[in-house]
C-alpha atoms as a PDB file:
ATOM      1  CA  UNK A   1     195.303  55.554  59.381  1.00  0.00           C
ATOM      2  CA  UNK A   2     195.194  52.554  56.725  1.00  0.00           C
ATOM      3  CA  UNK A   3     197.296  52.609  54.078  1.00  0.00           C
ATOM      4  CA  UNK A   4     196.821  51.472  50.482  1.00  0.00           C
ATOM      5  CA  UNK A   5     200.222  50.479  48.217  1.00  0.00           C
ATOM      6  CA  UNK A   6     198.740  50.713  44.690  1.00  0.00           C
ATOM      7  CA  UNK A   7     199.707  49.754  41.355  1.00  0.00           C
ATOM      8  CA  UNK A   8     198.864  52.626  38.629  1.00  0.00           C
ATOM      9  CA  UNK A   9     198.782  51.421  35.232  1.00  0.00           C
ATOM     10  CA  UNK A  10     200.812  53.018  32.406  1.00  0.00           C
ATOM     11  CA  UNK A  11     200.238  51.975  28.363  1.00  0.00           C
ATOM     12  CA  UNK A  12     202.891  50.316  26.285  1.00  0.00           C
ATOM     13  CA  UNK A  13     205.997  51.321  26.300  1.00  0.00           C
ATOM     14  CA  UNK A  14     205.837  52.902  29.806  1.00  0.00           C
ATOM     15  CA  UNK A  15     204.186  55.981  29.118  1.00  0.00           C
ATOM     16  CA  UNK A  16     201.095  57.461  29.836  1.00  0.00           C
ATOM     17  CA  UNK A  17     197.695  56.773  28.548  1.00  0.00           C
ATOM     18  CA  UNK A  18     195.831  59.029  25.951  1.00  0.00           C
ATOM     19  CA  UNK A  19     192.640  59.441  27.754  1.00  0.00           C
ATOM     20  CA  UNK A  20     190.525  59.753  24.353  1.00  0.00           C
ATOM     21  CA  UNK A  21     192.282  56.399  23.177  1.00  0.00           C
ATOM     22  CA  UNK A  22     193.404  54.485  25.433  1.00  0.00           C
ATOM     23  CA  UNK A  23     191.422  50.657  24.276  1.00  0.00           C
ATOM     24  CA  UNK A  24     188.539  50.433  27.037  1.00  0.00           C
ATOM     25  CA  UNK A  25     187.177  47.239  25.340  1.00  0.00           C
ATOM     26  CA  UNK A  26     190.856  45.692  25.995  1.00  0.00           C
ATOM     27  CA  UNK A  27     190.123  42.390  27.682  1.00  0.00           C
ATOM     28  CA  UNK A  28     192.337  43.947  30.928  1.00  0.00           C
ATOM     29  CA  UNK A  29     189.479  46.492  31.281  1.00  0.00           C
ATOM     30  CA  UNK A  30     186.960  43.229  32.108  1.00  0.00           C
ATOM     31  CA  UNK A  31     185.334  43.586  35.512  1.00  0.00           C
ATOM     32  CA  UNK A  32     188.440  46.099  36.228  1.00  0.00           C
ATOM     33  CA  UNK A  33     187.019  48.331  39.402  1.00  0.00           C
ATOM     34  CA  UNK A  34     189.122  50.774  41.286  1.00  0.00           C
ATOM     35  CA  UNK A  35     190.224  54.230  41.192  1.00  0.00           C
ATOM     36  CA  UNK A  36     191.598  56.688  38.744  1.00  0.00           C
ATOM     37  CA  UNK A  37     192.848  60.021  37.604  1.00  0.00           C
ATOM     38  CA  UNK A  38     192.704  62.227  34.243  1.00  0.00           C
ATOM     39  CA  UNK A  39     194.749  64.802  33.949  1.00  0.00           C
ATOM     40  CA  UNK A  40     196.016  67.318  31.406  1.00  0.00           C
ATOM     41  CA  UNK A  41     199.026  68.200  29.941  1.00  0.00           C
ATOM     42  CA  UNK A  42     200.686  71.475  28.943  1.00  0.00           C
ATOM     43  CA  UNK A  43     203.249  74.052  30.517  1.00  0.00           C
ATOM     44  CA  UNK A  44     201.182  73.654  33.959  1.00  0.00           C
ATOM     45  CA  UNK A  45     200.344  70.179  34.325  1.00  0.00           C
ATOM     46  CA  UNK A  46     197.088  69.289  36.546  1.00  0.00           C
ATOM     47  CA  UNK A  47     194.694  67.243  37.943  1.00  0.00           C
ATOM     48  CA  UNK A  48     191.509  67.118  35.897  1.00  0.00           C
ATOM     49  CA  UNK A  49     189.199  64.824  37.658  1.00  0.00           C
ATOM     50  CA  UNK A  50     189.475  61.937  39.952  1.00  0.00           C
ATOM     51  CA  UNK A  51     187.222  58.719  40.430  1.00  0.00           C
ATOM     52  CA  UNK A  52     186.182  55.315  41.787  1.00  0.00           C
ATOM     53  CA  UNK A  53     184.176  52.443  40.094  1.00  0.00           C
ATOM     54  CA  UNK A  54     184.165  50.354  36.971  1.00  0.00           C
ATOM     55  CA  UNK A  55     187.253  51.639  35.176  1.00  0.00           C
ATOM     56  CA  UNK A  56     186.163  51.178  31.529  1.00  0.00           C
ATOM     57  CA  UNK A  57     182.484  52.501  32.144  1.00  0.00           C
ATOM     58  CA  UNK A  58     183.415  55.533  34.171  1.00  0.00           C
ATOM     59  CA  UNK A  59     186.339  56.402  31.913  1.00  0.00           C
ATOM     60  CA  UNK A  60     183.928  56.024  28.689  1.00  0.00           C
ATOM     61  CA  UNK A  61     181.564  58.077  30.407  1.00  0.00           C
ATOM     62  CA  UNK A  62     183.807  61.069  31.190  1.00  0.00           C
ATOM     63  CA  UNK A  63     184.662  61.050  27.298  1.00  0.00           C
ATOM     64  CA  UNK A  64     181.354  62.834  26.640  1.00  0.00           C
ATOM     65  CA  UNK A  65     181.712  65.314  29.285  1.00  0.00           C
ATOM     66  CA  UNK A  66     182.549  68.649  28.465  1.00  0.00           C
ATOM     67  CA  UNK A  67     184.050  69.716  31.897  1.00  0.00           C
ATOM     68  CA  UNK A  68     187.012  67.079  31.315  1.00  0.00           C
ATOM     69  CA  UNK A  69     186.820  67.604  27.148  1.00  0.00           C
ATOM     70  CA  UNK A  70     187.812  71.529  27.622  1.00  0.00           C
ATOM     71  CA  UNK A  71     191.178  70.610  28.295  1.00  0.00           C
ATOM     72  CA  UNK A  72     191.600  68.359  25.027  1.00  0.00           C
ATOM     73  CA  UNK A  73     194.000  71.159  23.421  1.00  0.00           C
ATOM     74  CA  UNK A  74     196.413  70.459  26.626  1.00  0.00           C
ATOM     75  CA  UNK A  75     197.044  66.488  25.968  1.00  0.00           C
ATOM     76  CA  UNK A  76     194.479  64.407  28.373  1.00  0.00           C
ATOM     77  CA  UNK A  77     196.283  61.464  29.877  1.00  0.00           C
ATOM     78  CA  UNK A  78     194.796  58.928  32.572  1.00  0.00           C
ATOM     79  CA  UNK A  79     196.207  56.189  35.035  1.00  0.00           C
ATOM     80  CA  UNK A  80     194.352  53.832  37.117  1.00  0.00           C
ATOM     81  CA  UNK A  81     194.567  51.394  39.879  1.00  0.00           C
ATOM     82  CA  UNK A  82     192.713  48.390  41.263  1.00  0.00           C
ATOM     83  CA  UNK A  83     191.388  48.849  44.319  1.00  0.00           C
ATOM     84  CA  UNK A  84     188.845  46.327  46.086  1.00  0.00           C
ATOM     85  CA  UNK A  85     185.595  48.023  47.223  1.00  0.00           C
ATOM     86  CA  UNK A  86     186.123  48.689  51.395  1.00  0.00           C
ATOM     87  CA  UNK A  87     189.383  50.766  50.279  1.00  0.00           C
ATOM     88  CA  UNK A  88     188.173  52.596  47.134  1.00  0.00           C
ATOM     89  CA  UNK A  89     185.787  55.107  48.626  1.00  0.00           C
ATOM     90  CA  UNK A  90     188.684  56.139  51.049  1.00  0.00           C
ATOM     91  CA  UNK A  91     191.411  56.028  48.424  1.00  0.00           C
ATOM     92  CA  UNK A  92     189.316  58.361  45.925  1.00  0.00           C
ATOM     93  CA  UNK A  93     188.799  60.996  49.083  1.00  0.00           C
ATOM     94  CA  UNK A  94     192.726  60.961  49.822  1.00  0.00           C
ATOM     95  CA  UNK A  95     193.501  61.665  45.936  1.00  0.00           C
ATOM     96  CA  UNK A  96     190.864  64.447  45.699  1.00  0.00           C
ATOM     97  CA  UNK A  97     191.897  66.039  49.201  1.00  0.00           C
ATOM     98  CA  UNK A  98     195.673  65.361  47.684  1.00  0.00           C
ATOM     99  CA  UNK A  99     195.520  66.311  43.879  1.00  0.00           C
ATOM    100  CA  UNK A 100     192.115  68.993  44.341  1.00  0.00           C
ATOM    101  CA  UNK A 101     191.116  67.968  40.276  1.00  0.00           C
ATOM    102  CA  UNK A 102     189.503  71.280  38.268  1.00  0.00           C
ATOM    103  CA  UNK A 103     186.169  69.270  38.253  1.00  0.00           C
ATOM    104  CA  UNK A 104     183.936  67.162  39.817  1.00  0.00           C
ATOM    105  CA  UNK A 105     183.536  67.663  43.980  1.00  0.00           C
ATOM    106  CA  UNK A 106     181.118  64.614  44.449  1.00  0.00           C
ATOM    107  CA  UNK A 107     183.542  62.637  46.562  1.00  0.00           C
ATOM    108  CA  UNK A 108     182.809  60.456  49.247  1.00  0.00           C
ATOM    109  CA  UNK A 109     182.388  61.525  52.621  1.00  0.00           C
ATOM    110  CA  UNK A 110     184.750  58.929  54.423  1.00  0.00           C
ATOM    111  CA  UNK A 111     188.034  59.018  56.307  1.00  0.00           C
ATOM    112  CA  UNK A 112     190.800  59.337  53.536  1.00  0.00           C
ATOM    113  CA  UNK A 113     193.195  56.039  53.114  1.00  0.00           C
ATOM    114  CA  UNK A 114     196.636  57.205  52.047  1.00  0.00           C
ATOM    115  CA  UNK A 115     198.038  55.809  49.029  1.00  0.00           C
ATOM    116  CA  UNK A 116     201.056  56.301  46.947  1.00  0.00           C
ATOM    117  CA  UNK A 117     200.584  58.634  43.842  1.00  0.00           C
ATOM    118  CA  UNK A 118     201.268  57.678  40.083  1.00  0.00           C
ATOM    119  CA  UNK A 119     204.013  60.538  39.784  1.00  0.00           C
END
Protein backbone atom coordinates (compact mmCIF):
# COMPACT_ATOMS: atom_id res chain seq x y z
CA UNK A 1 0.00 0.00 0.00
CA UNK A 2 1.54 3.62 -0.76
CA UNK A 3 2.03 5.78 1.80
CA UNK A 4 1.68 9.56 1.98
CA UNK A 5 3.82 11.64 4.94
CA UNK A 6 1.85 14.93 4.98
CA UNK A 7 2.27 18.24 6.33
CA UNK A 8 -1.14 19.68 7.95
CA UNK A 9 -1.16 23.27 8.35
CA UNK A 10 -1.95 24.99 11.68
CA UNK A 11 -2.55 29.15 11.97
CA UNK A 12 -0.28 31.41 13.93
CA UNK A 13 0.76 30.65 16.93
CA UNK A 14 0.38 26.85 16.49
CA UNK A 15 -3.13 26.44 16.92
CA UNK A 16 -5.88 25.54 14.95
CA UNK A 17 -7.67 27.36 12.27
CA UNK A 18 -11.18 29.04 12.72
CA UNK A 19 -12.88 27.58 9.79
CA UNK A 20 -15.25 30.79 9.32
CA UNK A 21 -11.95 33.00 9.42
CA UNK A 22 -9.23 31.58 8.65
CA UNK A 23 -7.75 34.37 5.50
CA UNK A 24 -8.53 32.26 2.19
CA UNK A 25 -7.31 35.22 0.03
CA UNK A 26 -3.81 34.83 2.01
CA UNK A 27 -1.25 34.68 -0.77
CA UNK A 28 -0.30 30.86 0.77
CA UNK A 29 -3.83 29.85 -0.37
CA UNK A 30 -2.57 30.66 -4.30
CA UNK A 31 -2.90 27.60 -6.50
CA UNK A 32 -2.83 25.61 -2.96
CA UNK A 33 -4.54 21.99 -3.99
CA UNK A 34 -4.70 19.07 -1.66
CA UNK A 35 -6.74 17.67 0.99
CA UNK A 36 -8.47 18.77 4.10
CA UNK A 37 -10.60 18.35 7.14
CA UNK A 38 -13.27 20.56 9.19
CA UNK A 39 -14.14 19.58 12.22
CA UNK A 40 -16.00 20.76 15.31
CA UNK A 41 -15.32 21.42 18.64
CA UNK A 42 -17.13 20.84 21.93
CA UNK A 43 -17.20 18.11 24.79
CA UNK A 44 -17.19 15.35 21.84
CA UNK A 45 -14.91 16.49 19.31
CA UNK A 46 -15.54 15.18 15.54
CA UNK A 47 -14.99 14.98 12.14
CA UNK A 48 -17.29 17.24 10.16
CA UNK A 49 -16.41 16.80 6.59
CA UNK A 50 -13.42 15.82 4.64
CA UNK A 51 -12.14 16.91 1.06
CA UNK A 52 -9.77 17.14 -1.91
CA UNK A 53 -9.17 20.04 -4.43
CA UNK A 54 -8.40 23.72 -4.51
CA UNK A 55 -8.06 24.50 -0.81
CA UNK A 56 -9.30 28.13 -0.77
CA UNK A 57 -12.30 27.45 -3.26
CA UNK A 58 -13.55 24.30 -1.63
CA UNK A 59 -13.11 25.69 1.88
CA UNK A 60 -15.08 29.05 0.76
CA UNK A 61 -17.58 26.93 -0.65
CA UNK A 62 -18.37 24.78 2.41
CA UNK A 63 -18.88 28.24 4.32
CA UNK A 64 -22.35 28.50 2.75
CA UNK A 65 -23.35 25.07 3.45
CA UNK A 66 -25.65 24.40 6.06
CA UNK A 67 -24.69 20.68 6.72
CA UNK A 68 -21.09 21.93 7.97
CA UNK A 69 -22.70 25.54 9.39
CA UNK A 70 -25.02 23.45 12.01
CA UNK A 71 -22.17 22.83 14.05
CA UNK A 72 -21.06 26.65 14.29
CA UNK A 73 -22.24 26.74 18.13
CA UNK A 74 -19.45 23.83 18.71
CA UNK A 75 -16.20 25.93 17.44
CA UNK A 76 -15.46 24.85 13.57
CA UNK A 77 -11.75 24.44 13.07
CA UNK A 78 -9.96 23.16 9.75
CA UNK A 79 -6.38 21.84 8.73
CA UNK A 80 -5.10 21.08 5.40
CA UNK A 81 -2.37 19.51 3.48
CA UNK A 82 -0.78 19.64 0.04
CA UNK A 83 -1.10 16.82 -1.76
CA UNK A 84 -0.17 16.49 -5.64
CA UNK A 85 -3.07 15.14 -7.76
CA UNK A 86 -2.17 11.01 -8.32
CA UNK A 87 -2.17 10.85 -4.30
CA UNK A 88 -5.11 13.12 -3.36
CA UNK A 89 -8.03 11.03 -4.49
CA UNK A 90 -6.50 8.09 -2.41
CA UNK A 91 -5.52 10.23 0.56
CA UNK A 92 -9.19 11.81 0.84
CA UNK A 93 -10.69 7.95 0.74
CA UNK A 94 -8.18 6.86 3.66
CA UNK A 95 -9.29 10.03 5.86
CA UNK A 96 -13.03 9.44 5.21
CA UNK A 97 -12.73 5.50 5.73
CA UNK A 98 -10.41 6.74 8.91
CA UNK A 99 -12.23 9.85 10.47
CA UNK A 100 -16.15 8.74 8.92
CA UNK A 101 -17.02 12.96 8.89
CA UNK A 102 -21.04 13.66 9.89
CA UNK A 103 -21.44 14.83 6.20
CA UNK A 104 -20.70 14.49 2.85
CA UNK A 105 -20.22 10.54 1.46
CA UNK A 106 -19.16 11.59 -2.16
CA UNK A 107 -15.68 10.18 -1.87
CA UNK A 108 -13.72 8.67 -4.40
CA UNK A 109 -13.90 5.22 -5.27
CA UNK A 110 -10.05 4.35 -5.24
CA UNK A 111 -7.71 2.23 -3.14
CA UNK A 112 -7.07 4.33 0.12
CA UNK A 113 -3.25 5.75 0.52
CA UNK A 114 -2.43 5.88 4.22
CA UNK A 115 -1.33 9.03 5.60
CA UNK A 116 -0.50 10.40 8.93
CA UNK A 117 -3.39 12.36 10.70
CA UNK A 118 -3.25 16.09 11.96
CA UNK A 119 -3.92 14.93 15.70
Amino acid sequence: MYSQNLIWNKCEGDAWCPFLTVNLQHPFFKNLEGVYIIWHGGQAPATVYVGAGNIAERLAAHRQDSRILQYSSLGLFVTWAAVIAPFRDGVERYLADKLLPKEGSAHPNVTPISTNLPW
